[in-house]
Protein backbone atom coordinates (compact mmCIF):
# COMPACT_ATOMS: atom_id res chain seq x y z
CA UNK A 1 14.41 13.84 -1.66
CA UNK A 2 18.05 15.26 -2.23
CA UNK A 3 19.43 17.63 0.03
CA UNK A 4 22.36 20.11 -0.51
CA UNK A 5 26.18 19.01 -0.33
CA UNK A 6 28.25 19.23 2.76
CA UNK A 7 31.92 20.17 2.13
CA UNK A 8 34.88 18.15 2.19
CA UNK A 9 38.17 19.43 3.71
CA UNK A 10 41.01 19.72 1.81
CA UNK A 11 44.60 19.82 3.20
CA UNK A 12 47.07 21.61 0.67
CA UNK A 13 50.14 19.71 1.43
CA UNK A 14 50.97 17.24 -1.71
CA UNK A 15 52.98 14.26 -1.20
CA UNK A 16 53.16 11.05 -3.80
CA UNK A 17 51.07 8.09 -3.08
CA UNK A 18 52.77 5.34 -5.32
CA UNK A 19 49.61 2.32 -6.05
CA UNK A 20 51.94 -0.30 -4.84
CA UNK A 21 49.55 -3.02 -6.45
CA UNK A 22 49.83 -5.41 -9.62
CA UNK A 23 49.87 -2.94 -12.91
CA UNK A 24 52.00 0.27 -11.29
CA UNK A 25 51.30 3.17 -13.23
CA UNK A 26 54.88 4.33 -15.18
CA UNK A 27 54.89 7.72 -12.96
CA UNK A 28 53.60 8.17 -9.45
CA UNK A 29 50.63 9.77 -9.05
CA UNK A 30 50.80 12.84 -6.79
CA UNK A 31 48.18 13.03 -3.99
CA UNK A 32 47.09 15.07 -1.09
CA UNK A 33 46.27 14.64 2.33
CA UNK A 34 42.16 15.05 2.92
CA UNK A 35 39.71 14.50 5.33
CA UNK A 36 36.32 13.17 4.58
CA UNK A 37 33.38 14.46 6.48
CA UNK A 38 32.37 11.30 8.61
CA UNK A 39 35.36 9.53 8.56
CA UNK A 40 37.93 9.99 11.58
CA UNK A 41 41.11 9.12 9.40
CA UNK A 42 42.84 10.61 6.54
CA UNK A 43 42.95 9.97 3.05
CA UNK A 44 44.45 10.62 0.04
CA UNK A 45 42.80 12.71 -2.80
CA UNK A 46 43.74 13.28 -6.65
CA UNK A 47 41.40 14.37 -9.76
CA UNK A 48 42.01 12.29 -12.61
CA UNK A 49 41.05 14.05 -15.80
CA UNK A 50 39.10 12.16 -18.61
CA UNK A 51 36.89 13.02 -21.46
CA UNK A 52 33.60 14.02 -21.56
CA UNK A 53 33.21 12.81 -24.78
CA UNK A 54 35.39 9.71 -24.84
CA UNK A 55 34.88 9.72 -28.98
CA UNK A 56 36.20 13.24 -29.54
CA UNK A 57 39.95 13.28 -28.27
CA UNK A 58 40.12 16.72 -28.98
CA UNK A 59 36.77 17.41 -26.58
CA UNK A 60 36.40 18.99 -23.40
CA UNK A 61 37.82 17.17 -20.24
CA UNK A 62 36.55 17.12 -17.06
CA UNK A 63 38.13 16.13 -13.57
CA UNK A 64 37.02 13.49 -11.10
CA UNK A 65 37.79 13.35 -8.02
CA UNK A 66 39.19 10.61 -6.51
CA UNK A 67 40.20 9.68 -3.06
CA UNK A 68 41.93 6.64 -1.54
CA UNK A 69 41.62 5.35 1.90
CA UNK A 70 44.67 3.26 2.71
CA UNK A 71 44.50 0.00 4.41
CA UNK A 72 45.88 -0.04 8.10
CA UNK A 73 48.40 -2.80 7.78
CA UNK A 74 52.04 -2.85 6.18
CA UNK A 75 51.05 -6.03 3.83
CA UNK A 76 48.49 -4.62 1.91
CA UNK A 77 45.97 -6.98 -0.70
CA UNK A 78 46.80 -6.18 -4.27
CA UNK A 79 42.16 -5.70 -5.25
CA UNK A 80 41.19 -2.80 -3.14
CA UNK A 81 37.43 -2.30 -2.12
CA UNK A 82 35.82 0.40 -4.91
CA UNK A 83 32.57 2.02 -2.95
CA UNK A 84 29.81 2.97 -5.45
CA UNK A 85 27.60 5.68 -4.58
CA UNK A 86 23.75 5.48 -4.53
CA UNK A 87 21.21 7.89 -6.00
CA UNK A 88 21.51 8.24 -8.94
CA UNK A 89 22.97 12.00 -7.79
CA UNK A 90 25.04 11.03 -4.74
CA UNK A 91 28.82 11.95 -4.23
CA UNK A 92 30.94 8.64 -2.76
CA UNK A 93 33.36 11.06 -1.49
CA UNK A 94 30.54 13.33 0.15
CA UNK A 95 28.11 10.38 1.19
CA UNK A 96 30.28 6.93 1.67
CA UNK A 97 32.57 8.04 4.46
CA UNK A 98 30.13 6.86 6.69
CA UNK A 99 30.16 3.14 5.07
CA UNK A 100 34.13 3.29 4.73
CA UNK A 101 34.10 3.63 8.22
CA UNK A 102 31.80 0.65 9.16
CA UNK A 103 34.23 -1.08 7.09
CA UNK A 104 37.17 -0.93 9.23
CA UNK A 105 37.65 -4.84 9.06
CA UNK A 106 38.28 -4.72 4.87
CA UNK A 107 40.51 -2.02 5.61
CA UNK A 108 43.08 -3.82 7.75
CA UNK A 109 44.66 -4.80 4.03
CA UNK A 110 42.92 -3.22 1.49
CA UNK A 111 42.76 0.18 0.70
CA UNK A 112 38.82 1.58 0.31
CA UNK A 113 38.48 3.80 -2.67
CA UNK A 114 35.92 6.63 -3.33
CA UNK A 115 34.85 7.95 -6.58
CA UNK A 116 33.13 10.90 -7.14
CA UNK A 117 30.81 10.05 -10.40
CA UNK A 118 30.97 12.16 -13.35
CA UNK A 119 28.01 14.96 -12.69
CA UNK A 120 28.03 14.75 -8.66
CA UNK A 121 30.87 16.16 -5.99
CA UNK A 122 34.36 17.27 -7.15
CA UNK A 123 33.77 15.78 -10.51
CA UNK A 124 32.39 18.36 -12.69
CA UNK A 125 28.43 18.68 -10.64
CA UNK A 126 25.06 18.77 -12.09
CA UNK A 127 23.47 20.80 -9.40
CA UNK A 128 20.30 22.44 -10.15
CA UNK A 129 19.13 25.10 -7.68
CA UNK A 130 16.31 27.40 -7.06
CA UNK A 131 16.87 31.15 -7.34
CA UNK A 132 16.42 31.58 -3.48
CA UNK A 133 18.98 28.90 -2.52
CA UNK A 134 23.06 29.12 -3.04
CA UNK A 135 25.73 26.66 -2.90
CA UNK A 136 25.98 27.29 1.12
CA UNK A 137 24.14 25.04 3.47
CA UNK A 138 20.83 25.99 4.46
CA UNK A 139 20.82 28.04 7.47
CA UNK A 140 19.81 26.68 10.71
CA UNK A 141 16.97 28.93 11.18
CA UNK A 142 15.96 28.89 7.40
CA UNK A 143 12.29 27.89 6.64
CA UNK A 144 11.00 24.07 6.63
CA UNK A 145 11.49 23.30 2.57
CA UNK A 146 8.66 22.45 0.44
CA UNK A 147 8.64 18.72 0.46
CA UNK A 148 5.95 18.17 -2.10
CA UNK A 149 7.25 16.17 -5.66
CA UNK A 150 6.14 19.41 -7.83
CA UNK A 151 8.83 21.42 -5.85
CA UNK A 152 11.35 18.34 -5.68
CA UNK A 153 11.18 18.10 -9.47
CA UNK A 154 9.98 21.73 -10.75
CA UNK A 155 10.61 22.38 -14.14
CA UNK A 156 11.52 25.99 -13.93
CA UNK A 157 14.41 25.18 -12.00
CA UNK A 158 15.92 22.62 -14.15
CA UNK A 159 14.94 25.16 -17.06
CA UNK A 160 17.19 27.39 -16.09
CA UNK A 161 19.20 24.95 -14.89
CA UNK A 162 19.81 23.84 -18.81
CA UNK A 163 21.27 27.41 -19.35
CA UNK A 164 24.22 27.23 -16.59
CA UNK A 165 25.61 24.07 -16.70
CA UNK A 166 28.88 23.78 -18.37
CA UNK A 167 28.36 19.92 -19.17
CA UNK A 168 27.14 18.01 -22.59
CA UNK A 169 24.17 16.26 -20.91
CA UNK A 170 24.67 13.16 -23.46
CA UNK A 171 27.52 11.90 -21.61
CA UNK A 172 26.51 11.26 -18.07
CA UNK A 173 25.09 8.02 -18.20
CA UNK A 174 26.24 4.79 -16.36
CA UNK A 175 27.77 3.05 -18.61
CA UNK A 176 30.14 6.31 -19.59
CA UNK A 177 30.90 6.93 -15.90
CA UNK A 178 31.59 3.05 -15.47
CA UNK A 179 34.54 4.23 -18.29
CA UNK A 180 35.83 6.68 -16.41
CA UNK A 181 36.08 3.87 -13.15
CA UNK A 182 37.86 2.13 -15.32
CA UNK A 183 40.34 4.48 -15.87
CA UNK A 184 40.92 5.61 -12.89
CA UNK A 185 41.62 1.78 -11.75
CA UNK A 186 44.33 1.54 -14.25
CA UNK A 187 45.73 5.07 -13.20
CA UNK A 188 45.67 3.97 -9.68
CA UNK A 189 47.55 0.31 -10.70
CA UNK A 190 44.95 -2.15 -9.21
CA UNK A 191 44.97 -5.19 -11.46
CA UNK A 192 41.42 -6.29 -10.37
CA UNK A 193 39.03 -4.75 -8.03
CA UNK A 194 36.64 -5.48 -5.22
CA UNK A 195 33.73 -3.41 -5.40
CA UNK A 196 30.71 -2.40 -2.83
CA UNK A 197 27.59 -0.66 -4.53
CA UNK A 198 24.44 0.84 -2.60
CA UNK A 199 21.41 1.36 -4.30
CA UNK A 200 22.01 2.72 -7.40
CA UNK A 201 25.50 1.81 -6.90
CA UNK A 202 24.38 -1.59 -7.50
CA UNK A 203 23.52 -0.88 -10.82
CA UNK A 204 26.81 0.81 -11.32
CA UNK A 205 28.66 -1.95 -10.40
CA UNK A 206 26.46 -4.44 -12.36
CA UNK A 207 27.71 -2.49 -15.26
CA UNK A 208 30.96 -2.66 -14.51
CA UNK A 209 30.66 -6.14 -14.20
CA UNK A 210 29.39 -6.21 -17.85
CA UNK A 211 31.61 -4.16 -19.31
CA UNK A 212 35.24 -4.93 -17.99
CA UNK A 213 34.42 -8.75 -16.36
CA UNK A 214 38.42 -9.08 -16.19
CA UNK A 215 38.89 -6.34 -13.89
CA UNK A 216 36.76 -7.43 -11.18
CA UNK A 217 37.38 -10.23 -8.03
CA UNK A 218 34.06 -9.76 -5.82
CA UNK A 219 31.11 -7.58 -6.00
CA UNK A 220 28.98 -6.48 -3.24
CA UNK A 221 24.99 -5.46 -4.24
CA UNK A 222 23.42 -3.84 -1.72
CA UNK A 223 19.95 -3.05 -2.19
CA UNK A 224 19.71 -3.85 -5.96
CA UNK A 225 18.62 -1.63 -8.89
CA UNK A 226 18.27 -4.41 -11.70
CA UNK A 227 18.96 -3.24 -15.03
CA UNK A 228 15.63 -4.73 -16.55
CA UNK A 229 12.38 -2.68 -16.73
CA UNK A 230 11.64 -2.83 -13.23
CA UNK A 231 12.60 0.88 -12.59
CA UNK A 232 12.96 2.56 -9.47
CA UNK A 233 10.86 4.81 -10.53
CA UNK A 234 7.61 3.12 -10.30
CA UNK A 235 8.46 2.50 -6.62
CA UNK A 236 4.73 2.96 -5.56
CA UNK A 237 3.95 -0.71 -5.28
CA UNK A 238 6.92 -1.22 -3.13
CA UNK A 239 6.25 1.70 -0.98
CA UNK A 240 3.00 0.18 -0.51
CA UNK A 241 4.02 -3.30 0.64
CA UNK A 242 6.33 -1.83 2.83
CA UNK A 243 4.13 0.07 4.44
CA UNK A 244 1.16 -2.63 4.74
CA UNK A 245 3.76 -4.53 6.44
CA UNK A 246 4.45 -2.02 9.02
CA UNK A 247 0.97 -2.16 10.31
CA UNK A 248 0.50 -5.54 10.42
CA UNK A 249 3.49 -5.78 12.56
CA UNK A 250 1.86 -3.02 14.18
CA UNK A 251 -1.55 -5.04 14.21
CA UNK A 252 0.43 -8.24 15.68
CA UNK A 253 2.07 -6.32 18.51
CA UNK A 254 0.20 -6.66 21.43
CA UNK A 255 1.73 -3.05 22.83
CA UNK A 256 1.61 -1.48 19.31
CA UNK A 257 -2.33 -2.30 18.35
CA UNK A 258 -3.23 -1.11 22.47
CA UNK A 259 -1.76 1.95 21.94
CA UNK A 260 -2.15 3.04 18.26
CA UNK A 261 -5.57 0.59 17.53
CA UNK A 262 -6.69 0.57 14.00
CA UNK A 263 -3.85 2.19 12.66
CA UNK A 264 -4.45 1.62 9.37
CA UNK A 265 -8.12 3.12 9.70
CA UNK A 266 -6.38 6.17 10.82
CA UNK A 267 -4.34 6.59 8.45
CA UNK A 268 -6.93 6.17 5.67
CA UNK A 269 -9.04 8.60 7.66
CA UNK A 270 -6.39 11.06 7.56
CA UNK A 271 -5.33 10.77 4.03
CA UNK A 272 -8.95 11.58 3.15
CA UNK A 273 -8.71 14.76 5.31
CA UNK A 274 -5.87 15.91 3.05
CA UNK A 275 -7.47 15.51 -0.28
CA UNK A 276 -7.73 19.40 0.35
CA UNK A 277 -4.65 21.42 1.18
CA UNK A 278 -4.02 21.63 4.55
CA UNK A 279 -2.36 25.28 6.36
CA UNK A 280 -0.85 24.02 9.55
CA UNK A 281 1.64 25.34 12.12
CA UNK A 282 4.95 23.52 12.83
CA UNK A 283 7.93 24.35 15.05
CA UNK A 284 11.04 24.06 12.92
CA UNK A 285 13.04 20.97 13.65
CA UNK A 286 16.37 23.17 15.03
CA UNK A 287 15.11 27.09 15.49
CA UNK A 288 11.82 25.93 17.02
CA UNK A 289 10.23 29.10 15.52
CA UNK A 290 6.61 28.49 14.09
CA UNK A 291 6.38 28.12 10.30
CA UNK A 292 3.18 27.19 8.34
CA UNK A 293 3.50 24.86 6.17
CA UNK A 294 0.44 23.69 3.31
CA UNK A 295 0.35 20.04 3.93
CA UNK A 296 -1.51 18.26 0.40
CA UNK A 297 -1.72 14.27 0.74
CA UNK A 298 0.64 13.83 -1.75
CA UNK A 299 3.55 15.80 -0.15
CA UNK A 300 2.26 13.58 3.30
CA UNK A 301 2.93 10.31 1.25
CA UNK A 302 5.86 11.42 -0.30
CA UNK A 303 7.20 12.19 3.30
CA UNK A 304 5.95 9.00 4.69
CA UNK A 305 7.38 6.78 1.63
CA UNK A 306 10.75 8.51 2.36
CA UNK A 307 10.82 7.49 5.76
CA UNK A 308 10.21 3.61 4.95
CA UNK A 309 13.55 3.63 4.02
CA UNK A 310 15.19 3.84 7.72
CA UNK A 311 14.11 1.41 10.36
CA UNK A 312 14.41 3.91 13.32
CA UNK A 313 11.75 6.19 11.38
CA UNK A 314 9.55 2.98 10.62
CA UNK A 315 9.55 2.34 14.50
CA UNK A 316 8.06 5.87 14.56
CA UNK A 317 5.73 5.90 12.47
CA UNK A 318 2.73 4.48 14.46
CA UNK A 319 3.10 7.46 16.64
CA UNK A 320 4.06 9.97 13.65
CA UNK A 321 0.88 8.70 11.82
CA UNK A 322 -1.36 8.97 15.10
CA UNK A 323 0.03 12.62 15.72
CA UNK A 324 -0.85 14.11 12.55
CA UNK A 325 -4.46 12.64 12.42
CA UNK A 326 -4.74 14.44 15.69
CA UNK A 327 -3.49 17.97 13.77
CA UNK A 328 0.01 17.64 14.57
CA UNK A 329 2.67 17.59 11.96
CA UNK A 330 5.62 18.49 13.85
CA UNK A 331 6.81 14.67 14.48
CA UNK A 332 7.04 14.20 10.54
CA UNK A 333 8.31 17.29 9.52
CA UNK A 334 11.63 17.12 11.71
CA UNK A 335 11.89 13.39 10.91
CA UNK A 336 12.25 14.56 6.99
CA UNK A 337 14.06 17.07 7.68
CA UNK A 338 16.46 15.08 9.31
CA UNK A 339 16.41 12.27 6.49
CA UNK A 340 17.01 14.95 3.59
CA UNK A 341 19.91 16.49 5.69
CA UNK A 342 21.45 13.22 5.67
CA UNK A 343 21.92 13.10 2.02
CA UNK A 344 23.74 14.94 -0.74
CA UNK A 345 22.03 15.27 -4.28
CA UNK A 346 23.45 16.41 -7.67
CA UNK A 347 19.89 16.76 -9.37
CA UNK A 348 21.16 17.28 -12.84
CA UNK A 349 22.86 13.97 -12.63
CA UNK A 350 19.92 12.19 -11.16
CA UNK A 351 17.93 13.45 -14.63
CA UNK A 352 20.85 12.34 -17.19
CA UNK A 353 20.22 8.87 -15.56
CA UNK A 354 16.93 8.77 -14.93
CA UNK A 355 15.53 10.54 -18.18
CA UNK A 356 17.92 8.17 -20.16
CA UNK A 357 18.18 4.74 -18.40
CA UNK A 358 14.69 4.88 -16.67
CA UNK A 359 11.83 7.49 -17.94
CA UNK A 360 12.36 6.63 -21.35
CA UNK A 361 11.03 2.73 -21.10
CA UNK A 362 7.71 3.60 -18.44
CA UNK A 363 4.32 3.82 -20.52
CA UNK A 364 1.17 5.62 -19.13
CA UNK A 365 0.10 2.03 -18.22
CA UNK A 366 3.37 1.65 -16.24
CA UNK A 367 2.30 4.47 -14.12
CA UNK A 368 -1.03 3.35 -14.37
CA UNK A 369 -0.61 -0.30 -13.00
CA UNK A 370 2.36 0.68 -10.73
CA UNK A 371 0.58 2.81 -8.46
CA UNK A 372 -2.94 1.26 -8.35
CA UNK A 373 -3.97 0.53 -5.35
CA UNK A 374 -1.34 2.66 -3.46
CA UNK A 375 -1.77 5.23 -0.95
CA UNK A 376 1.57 6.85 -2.72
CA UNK A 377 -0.43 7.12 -5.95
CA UNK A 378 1.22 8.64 -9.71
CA UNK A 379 2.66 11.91 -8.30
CA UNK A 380 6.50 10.92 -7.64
CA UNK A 381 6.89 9.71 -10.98
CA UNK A 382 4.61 12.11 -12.93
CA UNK A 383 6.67 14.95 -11.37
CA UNK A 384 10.02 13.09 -12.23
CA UNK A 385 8.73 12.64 -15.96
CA UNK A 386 7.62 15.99 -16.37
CA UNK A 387 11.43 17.25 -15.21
CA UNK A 388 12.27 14.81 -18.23
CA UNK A 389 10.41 16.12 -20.79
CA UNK A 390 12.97 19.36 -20.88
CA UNK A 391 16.42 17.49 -20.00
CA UNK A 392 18.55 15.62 -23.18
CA UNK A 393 18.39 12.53 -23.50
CA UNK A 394 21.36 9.95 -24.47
CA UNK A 395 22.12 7.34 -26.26
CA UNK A 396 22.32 4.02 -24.42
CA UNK A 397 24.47 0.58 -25.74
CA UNK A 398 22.58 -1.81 -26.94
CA UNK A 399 20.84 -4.53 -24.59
CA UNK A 400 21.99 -1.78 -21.95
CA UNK A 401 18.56 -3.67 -20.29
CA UNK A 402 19.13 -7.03 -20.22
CA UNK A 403 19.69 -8.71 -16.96
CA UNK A 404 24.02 -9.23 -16.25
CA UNK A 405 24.78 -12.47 -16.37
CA UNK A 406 28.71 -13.40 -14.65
CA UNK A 407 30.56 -15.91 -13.15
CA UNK A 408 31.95 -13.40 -10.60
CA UNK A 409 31.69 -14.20 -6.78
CA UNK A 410 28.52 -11.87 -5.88
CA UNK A 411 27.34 -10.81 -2.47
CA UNK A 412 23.50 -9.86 -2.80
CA UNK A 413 21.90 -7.88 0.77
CA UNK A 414 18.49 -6.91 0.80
CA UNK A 415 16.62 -5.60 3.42
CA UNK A 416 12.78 -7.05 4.21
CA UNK A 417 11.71 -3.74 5.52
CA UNK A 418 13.40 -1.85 1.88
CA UNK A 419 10.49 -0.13 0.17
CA UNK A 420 12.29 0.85 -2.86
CA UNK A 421 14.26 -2.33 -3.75
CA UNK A 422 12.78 -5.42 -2.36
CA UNK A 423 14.62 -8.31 -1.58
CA UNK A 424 12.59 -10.15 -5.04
CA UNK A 425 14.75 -7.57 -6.97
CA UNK A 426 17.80 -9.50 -5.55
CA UNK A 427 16.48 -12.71 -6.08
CA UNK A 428 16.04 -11.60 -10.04
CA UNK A 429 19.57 -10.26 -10.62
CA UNK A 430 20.84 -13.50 -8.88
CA UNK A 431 19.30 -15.72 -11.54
CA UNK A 432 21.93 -14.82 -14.08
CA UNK A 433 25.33 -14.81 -11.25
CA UNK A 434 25.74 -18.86 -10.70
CA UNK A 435 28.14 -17.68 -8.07
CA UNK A 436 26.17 -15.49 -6.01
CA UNK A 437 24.25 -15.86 -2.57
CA UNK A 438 21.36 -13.93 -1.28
CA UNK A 439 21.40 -12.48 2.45
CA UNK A 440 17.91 -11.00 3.22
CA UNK A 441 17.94 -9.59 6.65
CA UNK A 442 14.32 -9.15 8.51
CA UNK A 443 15.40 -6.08 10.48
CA UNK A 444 17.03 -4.60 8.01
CA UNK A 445 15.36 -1.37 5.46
CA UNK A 446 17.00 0.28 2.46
CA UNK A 447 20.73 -0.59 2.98
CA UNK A 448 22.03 -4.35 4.97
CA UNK A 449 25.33 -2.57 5.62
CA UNK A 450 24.19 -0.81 8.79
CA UNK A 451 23.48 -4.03 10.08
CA UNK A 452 26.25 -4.60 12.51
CA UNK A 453 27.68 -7.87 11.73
CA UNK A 454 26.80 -7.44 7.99
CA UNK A 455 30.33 -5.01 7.58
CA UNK A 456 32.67 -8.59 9.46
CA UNK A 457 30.34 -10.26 6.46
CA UNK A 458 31.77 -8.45 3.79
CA UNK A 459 35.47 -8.87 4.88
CA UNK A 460 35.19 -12.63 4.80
CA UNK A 461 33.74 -12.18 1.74
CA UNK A 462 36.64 -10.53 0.13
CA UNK A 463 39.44 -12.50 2.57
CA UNK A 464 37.69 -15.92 1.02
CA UNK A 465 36.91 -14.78 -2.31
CA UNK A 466 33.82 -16.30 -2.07
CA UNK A 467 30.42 -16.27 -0.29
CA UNK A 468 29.74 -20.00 0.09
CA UNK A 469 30.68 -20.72 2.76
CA UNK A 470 29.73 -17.48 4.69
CA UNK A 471 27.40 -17.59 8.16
CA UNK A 472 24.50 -15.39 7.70
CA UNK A 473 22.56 -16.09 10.90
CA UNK A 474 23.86 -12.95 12.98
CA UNK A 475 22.22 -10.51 9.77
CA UNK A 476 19.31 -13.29 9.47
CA UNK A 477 17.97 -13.19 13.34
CA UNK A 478 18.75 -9.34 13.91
CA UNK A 479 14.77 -7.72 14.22
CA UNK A 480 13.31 -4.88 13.42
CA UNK A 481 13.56 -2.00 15.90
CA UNK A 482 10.89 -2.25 18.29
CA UNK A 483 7.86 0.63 17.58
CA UNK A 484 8.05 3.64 20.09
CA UNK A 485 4.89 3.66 22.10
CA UNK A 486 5.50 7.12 24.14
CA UNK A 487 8.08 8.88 25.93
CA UNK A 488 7.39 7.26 29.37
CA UNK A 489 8.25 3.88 28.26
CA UNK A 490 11.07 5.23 25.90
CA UNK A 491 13.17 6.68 28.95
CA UNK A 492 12.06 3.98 31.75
């Protein structure tokens, strides 16, 4: 579910980078020149010190990084673009380069700026590892990891986890990191701010929104984590519905149902076959080396529910499903492999959210309800709330769950294929922004921002200050990716 960080190349030359915006800081901040992994041009990168606890001025501080992406042209907007990080766990300076470089348009005149939260990347990192793993990345040839949720979430390694980190677990929440954002805006001289947020980034910038509603111009939700009680954890439902519709789109393709027919009775008969841990034999995804790996049906589901999240894997899965009924893995196991790689995960921070903000509203009757009839079933979130039962807990503001309510211009993009925040999660947090308009794109899975006129979207959103008048047709008529049949047809 989270893989290990990828590094970040630092160049040591320092040179002053002056926020040339409304609000100037009295002294120049002194930067240096970076590079991002996944983003061809440079930037500049500071760490901006703040307090852990921001109610003991004599506490601890703690550094975040910070890095600034500089708009292309000479005449340069006064609100740069803020990206917010999903997760909750992910590093924006380790995982958004990617985005900032879709969004080449908003950077013509306004600078993009990254954000390492509090707990992930160069800003003090909860990372929780097993004994047999380092801080290097996995080597190429290293075994195929244990995918099931009791490894994901084991208990022994966030035990001992407890006993290294150098961190007050208290004060990692969202609203405290949305604190230090704050600062860092002022130390950087914006005046008011633009902001993107991903996933759980949505949430972040929700409560932004809430708490400093004078700073902000625009806000882009993308994929949205409501505040309410409808947690990401008990995503089991929406797994489900995602992955119902996937075979009836399956069922209504005349190619599809020919070559895969009753899919969905193959799949049921092969979750049945797994109700008893499986030993099977899979080439790993880069050595090609056979490994054996004990397949159970709820590390299978786990997998699958993973890869609902990206469209290319959904047009896979027909053929990924049909392949391991028929004894072979080998299809799903490189296609998580290659999902996991393409993340970076702070685990300790994804517990001081989701222990605080999330575990500590679900009932057994949550759980219960969420997951019947589910093929994905209680053992995500049991294994999550297990982790929970050992990690602090913190204090959260009161009404930290009510739903945002804001005059603010508000972009909301959901995907229809996103089986972790549906597009009906949009449609809730827009009931309290009057100014807000909902894009749901039909091709589109966890994340509208891949979509490729969705990034042109976003910089007439910001250039207008508005989304009324935006066109959403090109995001509207874009499909989903056609299934793979077989590799004949594939390379014709």
């Amino acid at each position: 579910m989270l893989s290990f960080r990828f590094k970040v190349a630092w160049l040591l030359i320092a040179l002053p980078l002056v926020a040339c915006q409304q609000g100037d800081p009295a002294e120049p901040l002194e930067f240096s020149r970076c590079w991002l992994e996944g983003l061809a041009t440079e930037a500049r990168c500071k760490t901006v010190e703040v307090l852990e606890d921001r109610q003991d001025p004599e506490g601890r501080r703690i550094g975040l990084r910070v890095a600034v992406i500089p708009a292309r042209n000479r005449n340069v907007e006064p609100d740069p673009l803020f990206l917010l990080a999903g997760g909750p766990g992910l590093a924006a300076t380790e995982s958004l380069p990617p985005i900032a470089a879709m969004l080449s348009e908003v950077r013509r005149e306004r600078d993009l700026v990254l954000v390492d939260q509090r707990g992930t990347g160069g800003s003090n990192p909860l990372e929780c590892l097993p004994d047999t793993l380092d801080e290097e990345e996995p080597d190429a040839l290293s075994e195929i990891p244990d995918w099931s949720p009791a490894s994901i979430f084991a208990t022994d390694v966030f035990e001992r986890c407890l006993s290294t980190l150098e961190a007050d677990l208290r004060f990692y929440t969202t609203p405290i990191a949305m604190d230090d954002l704050d600062e860092v805006r002022a130390a950087l001289g914006y005046e008011r701010i633009n902001i993107w947020g991903g996933s759980y980034g949505t949430r972040a910038a929700l409560v932004y929104l809430r708490q400093y509603p004078e700073r902000v111009r625009t806000i882009v939700l993308d994929g949205v984590h409501p505040l309410d009680n409808r947690h990401p954890l008990l995503c089991a439902q929406n797994m489900q519905s995602a992955l119902d519709l996937m075979l009836r789109r399956c069922a209504d393709d005349e190619d599809c149902a020919k070559v895969f027919p009753d899919l969905d009775k193959t799949l049921e008969e092969l979750l049945s076959s797994l109700e008893e841990p499986l030993t099977v034999t899979v080439p790993h995804p880069r050595s090609g080396i056979p490994q054996e790996v004990v397949m159970t049906r709820d590390g299978f589901t786990m997998a699958l529910g993973h890869l609902l999240y990206i469209p290319r894997f959904v047009s896979l899965m027909p053929w990924t499903i049909t392949q391991a009924a028929r004894g072979d893995f080998s299809p799903l196991s490189a296609q998580f492999l290659a999902f996991s790689a393409d993340l970076t995960g702070y685990a300790g921070k994804q517990l001081a959210v989701g222990c605080s903000e999330d575990v500590a509203l679900i009932s057994e009757e949550d759980v219960e309800q969420h997951s019947r009839d589910s093929v994905f079933g209680e053992a995500l979130t049991r294994a999550f709330m297990d982790a929970c039962a050992i990690w602090p807990r913190a204090e959260l503001p009161e009404g930290y769950h009510d739903p945002v309510t804001s005059d603010a211009p508000v972009l909301i993009l959901s995907g229809a294929l996103d089986p972790v925040t549906p597009p009906s999660w949009g449609d809730d947090v827009a009931e309290g922004l009057p100014n807000s308009r909902h894009l749901v794109a039909p091709g589109a899975g966890h994340g509208v921002v891949v979509v490729p006129c969705v990034p042109g979207l976003i910089a007439d959103f910001l250039d207008a200050g508005s989304a009324s008048n935006l066109d959403f047709a090109c995001a509207e008529d874009y499909p989903p990716t056609d299934f793979f049949l077989d590799f004949a047809r594939e390379f014709q």
